[in-house]
Protein backbone atom coordinates (compact mmCIF):
# COMPACT_ATOMS: atom_id res chain seq x y z
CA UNK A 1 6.92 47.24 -32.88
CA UNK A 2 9.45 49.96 -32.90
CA UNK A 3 6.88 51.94 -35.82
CA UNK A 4 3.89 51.09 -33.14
CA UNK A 5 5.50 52.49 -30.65
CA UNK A 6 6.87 55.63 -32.58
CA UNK A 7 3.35 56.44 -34.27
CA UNK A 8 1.31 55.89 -30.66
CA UNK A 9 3.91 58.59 -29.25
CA UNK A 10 2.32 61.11 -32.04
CA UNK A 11 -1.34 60.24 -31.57
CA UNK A 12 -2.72 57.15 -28.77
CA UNK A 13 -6.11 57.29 -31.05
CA UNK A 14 -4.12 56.84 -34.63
CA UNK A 15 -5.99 53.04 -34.93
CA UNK A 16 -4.53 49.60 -34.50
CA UNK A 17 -1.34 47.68 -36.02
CA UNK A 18 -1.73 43.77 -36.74
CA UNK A 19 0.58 41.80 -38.54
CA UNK A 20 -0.27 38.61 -41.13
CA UNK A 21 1.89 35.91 -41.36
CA UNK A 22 1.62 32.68 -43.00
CA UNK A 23 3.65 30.54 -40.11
CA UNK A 24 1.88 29.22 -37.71
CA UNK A 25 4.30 31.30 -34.70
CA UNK A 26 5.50 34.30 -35.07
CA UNK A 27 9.45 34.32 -35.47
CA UNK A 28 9.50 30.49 -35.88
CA UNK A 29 13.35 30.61 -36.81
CA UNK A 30 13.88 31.31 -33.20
CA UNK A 31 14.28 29.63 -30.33
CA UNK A 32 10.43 29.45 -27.78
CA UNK A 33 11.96 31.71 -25.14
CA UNK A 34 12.41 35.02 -27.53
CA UNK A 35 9.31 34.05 -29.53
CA UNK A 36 7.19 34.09 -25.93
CA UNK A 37 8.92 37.47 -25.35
CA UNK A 38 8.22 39.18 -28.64
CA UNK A 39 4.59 37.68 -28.15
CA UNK A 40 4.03 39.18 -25.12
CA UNK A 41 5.73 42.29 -26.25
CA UNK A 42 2.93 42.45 -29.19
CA UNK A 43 0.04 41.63 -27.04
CA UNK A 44 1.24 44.18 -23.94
CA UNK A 45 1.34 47.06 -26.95
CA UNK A 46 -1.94 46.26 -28.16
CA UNK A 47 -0.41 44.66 -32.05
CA UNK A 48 -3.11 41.90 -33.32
CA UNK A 49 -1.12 38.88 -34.65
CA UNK A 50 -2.83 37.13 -37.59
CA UNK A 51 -1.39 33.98 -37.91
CA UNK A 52 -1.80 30.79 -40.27
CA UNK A 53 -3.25 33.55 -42.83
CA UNK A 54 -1.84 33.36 -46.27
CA UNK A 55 -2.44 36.65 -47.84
CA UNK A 56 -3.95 35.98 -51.48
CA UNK A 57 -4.12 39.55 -53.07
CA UNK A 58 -3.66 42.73 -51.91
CA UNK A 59 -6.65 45.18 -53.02
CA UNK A 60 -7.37 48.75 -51.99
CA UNK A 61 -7.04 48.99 -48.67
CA UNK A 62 -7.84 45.70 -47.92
CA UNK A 63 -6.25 42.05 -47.94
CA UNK A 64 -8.22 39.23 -49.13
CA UNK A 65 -6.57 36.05 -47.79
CA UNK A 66 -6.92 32.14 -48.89
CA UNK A 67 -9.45 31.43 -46.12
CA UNK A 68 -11.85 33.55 -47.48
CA UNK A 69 -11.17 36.39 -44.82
CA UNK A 70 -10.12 40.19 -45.50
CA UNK A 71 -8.37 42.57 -43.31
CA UNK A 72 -9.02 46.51 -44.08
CA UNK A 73 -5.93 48.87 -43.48
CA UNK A 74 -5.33 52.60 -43.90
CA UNK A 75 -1.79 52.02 -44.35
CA UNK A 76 0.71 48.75 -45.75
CA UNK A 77 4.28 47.83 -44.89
CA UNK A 78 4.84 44.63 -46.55
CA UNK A 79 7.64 42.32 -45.06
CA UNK A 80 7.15 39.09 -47.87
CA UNK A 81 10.97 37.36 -46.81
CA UNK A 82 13.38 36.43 -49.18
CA UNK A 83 12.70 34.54 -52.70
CA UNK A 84 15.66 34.19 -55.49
CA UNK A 85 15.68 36.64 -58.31
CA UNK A 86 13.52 35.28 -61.44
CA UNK A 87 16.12 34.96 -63.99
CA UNK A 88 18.21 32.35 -62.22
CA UNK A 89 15.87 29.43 -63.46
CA UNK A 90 17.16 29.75 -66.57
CA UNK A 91 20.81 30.87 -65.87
CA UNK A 92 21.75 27.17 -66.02
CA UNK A 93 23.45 27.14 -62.28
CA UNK A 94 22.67 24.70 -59.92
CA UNK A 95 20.19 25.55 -57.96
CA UNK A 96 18.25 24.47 -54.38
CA UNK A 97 14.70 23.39 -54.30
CA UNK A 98 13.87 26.75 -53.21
CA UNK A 99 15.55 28.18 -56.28
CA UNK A 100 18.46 29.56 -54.72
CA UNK A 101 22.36 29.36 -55.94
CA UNK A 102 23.77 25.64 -54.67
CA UNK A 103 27.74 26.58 -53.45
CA UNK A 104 30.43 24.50 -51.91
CA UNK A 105 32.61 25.21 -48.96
CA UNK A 106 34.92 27.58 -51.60
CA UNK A 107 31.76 29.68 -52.22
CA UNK A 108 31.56 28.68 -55.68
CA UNK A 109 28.74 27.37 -57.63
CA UNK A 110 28.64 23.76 -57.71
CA UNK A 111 27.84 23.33 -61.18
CA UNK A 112 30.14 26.38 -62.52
CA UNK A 113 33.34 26.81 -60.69
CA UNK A 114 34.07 30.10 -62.18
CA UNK A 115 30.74 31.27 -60.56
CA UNK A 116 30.95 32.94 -57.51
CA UNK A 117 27.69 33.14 -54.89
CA UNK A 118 26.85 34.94 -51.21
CA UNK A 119 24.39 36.02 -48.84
CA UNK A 120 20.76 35.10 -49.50
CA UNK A 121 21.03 34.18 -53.16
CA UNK A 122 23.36 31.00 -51.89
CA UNK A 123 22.54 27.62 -50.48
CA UNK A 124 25.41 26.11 -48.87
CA UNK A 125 25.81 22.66 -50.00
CA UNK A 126 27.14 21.77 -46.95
CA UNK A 127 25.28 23.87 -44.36
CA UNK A 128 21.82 24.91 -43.83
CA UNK A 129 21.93 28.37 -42.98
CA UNK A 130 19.22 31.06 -42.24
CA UNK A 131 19.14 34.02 -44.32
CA UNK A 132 20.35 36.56 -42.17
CA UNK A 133 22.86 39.27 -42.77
CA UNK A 134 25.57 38.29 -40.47
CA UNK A 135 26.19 35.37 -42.67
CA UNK A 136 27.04 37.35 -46.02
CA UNK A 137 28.84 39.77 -44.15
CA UNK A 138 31.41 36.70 -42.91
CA UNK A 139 31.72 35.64 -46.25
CA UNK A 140 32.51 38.85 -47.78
CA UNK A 141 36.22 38.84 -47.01
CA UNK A 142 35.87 35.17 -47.84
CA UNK A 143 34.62 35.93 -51.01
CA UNK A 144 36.91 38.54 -51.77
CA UNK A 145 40.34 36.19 -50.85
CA UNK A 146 38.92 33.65 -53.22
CA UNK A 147 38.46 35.77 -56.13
CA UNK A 148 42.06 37.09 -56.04
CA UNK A 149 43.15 33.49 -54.88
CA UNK A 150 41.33 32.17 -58.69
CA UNK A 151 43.20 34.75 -60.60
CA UNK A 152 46.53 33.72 -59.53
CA UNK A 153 45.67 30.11 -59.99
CA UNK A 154 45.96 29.30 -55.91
CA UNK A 155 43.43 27.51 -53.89
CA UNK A 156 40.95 28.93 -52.42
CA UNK A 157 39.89 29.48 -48.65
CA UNK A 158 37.06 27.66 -47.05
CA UNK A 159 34.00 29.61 -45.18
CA UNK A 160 33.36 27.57 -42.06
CA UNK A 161 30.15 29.47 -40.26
CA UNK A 162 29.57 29.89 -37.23
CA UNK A 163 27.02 27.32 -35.33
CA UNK A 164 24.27 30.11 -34.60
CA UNK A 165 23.95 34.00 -35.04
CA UNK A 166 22.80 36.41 -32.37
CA UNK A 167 19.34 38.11 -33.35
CA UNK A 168 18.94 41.76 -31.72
CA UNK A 169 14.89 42.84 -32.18
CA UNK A 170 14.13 46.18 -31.07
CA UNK A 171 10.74 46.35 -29.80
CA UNK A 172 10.30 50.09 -29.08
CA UNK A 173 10.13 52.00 -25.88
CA UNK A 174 14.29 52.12 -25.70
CA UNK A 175 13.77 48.19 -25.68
CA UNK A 176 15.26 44.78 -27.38
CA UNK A 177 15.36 41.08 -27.38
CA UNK A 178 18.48 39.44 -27.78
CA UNK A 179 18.35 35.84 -28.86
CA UNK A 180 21.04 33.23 -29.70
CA UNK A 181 20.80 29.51 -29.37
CA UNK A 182 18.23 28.50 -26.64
CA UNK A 183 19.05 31.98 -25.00
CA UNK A 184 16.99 35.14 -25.20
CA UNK A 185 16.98 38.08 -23.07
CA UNK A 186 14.84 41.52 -23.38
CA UNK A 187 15.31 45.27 -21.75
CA UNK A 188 17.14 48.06 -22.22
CA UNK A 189 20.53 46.95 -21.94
CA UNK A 190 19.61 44.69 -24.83
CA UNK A 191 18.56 48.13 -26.61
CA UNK A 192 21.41 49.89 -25.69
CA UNK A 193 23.65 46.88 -27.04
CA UNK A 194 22.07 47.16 -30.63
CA UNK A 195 22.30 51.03 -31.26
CA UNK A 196 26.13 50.22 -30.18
CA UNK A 197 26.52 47.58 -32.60
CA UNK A 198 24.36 49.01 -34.89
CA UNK A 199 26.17 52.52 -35.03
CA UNK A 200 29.65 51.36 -34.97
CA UNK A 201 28.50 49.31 -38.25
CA UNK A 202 27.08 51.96 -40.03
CA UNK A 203 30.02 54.15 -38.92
CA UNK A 204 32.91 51.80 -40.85
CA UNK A 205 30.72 53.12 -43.87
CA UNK A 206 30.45 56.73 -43.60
């Protein structure tokens, strides 16, 4: 949305933006309030929403999905989610049905203790938890305690997470949608929140 809006700015006639998505809702990890507002957000700003369409190749400038359909684009920003690196089916951890590093509470691998795992290449054993990036970044001074805490032999800290994360979408237009839980809120204050948060991240960085 935020590319939409930032492209239309340049040139109103540059063509239209859809997006393709295999779910049947668009953002169906959150709750029906923020997906109704980012659906009305796409609709007011003119963005087609393709959904139930599994893309089955990409070709030149086109995609040819299972359905027998194909979309034509000038341009492709591909957003395909997260998958598990290739080589871990045969690194001999244990791993989810999704193919993704089992851990326990410690953050180790269940099957290999000295075998360490975060953010979206672990499966909690003992918590389902959506791949999002305020998760690994709680369990990176986790992570870090419990690898000094196995060298000198002590034990190790458990990562309790917290019950739900707060999702901030910008939208474009100075704009956001804030969801957490059942709640979800859009404007500019929302907008205004994320640069904050967003800059004061980057900034411990720099």
């Amino acid at each position: 949305m935020a590319m939409h809006h930032r492209l239309a700015a340049g040139d109103e006639s540059y063509g239209t933006v859809f997006v393709v998505t295999s779910s049947s809702d668009i953002l169906p990890h959150q709750n029906a309030r923020a997906r109704r507002l980012i659906s009305e957000t796409l609709a007011e700003s003119g963005i087609e929403v393709h959904t139930n369409s599994v893309v089955e190749a990409v070709e030149a400038q086109s995609l040819r999905l299972v359905s027998g359909g194909k979309l034509e684009f000038d341009h492709l920003v591909l957003a395909t989610g997260v998958a598990p690196p290739t080589w871990l089916k045969h690194s001999g951890l244990a791993l989810d049905e999704r193919g993704f590093i089992v851990v326990n509470s410690s953050l180790q691998s269940v099957s290999h203790a000295k075998v360490f795992a975060v953010g979206d290449v672990a499966s909690m054993q003992s918590h389902q938890l959506p791949k999002a990036g305020v998760y690994a970044v709680r369990q990176g001074p986790v992570l870090a305690e419990n690898l000094r805490r196995a060298l000198a032999g002590e034990p190790l800290r458990a990562y309790r997470p917290q019950r739900s994360a707060l999702a901030l979408i910008g939208t474009g237009e100075r704009s956001a949608v804030a969801a957490r839980g059942a709640f979800a809120l859009k404007g500019n204050c929302v907008w205004r929140w994320k640069e904050w948060i967003d800059r004061r991240f980057v900034a411990r960085y720099r």
